[in-house]
C-alpha atoms as a PDB file:
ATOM      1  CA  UNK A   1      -3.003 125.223   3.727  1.00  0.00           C
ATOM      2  CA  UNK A   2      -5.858 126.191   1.122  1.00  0.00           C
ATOM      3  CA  UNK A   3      -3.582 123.254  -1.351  1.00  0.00           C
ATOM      4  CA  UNK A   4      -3.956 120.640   1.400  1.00  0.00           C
ATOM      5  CA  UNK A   5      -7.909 121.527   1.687  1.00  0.00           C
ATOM      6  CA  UNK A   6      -8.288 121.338  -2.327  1.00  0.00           C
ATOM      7  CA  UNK A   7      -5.811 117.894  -2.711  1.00  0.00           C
ATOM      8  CA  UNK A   8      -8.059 116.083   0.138  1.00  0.00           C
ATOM      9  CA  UNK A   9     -11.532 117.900  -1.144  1.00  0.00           C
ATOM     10  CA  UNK A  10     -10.377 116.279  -4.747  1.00  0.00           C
ATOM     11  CA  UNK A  11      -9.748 112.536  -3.342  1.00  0.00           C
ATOM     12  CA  UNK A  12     -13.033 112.914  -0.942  1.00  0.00           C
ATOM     13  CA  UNK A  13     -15.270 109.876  -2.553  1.00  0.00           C
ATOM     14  CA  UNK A  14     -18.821 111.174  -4.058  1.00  0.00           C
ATOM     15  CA  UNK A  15     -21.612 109.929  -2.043  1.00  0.00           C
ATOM     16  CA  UNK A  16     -24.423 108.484  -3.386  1.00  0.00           C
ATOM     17  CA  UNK A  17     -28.001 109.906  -2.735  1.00  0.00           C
ATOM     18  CA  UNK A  18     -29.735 107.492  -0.972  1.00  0.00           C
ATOM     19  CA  UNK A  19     -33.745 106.967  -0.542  1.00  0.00           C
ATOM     20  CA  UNK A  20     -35.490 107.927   1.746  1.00  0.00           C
ATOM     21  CA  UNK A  21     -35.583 105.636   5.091  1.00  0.00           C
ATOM     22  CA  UNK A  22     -32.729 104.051   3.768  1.00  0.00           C
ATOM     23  CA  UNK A  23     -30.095 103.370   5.880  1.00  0.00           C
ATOM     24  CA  UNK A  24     -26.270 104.842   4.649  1.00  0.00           C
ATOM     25  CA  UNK A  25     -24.046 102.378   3.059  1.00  0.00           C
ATOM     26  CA  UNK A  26     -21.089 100.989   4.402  1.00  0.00           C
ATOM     27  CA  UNK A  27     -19.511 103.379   1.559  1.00  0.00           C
ATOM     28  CA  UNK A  28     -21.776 106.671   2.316  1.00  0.00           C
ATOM     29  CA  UNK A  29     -20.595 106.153   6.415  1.00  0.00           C
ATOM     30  CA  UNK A  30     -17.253 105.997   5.032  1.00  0.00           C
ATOM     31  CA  UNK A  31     -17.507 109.066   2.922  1.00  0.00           C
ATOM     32  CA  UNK A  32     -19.029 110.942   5.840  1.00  0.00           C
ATOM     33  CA  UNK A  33     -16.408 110.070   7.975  1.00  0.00           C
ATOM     34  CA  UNK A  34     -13.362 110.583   5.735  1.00  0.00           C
ATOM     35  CA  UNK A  35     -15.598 114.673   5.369  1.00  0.00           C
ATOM     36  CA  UNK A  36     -15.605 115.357   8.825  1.00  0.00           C
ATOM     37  CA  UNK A  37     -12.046 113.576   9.180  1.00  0.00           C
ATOM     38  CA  UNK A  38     -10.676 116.221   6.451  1.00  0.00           C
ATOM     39  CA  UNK A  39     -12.758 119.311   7.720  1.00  0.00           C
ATOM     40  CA  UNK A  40     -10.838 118.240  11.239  1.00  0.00           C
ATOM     41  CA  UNK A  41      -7.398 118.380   9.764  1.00  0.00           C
ATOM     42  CA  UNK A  42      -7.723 121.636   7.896  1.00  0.00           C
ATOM     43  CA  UNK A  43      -8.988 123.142  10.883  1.00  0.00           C
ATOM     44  CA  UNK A  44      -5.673 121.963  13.407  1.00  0.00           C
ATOM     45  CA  UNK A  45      -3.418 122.574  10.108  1.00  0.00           C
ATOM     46  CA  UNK A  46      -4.819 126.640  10.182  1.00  0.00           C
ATOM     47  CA  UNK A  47      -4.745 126.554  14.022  1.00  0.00           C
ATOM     48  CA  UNK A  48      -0.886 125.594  13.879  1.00  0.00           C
ATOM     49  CA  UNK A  49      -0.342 128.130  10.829  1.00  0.00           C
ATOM     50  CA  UNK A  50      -1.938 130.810  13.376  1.00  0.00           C
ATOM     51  CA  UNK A  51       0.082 129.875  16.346  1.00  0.00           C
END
């Protein structure tokens, strides 16, 4: 489980800092998105360990 969470933390792209009032990037929304997607699998993949 912690592998999985270091292998997908390792590919997760760096975002970019962006300026104030500036909208995200079609790359920053992606980043964000492929985060919360990861932080989602880690948690079901530590639920089924527990189960």
């Amino acid at each position: 489980m912690l592998a999985v969470t270091i292998v997908s933390g390792l590919f997760a792209p760096a975002i970019p800092p962006a300026a104030a009032g500036e909208p995200l990037t079609a790359i920053q929304a992606m980043a964000i998105v492929y985060a919360v997607q990861s932080v989602v699998v880690a948690i079901l993949a530590a639920r089924a360990e527990w189960l």
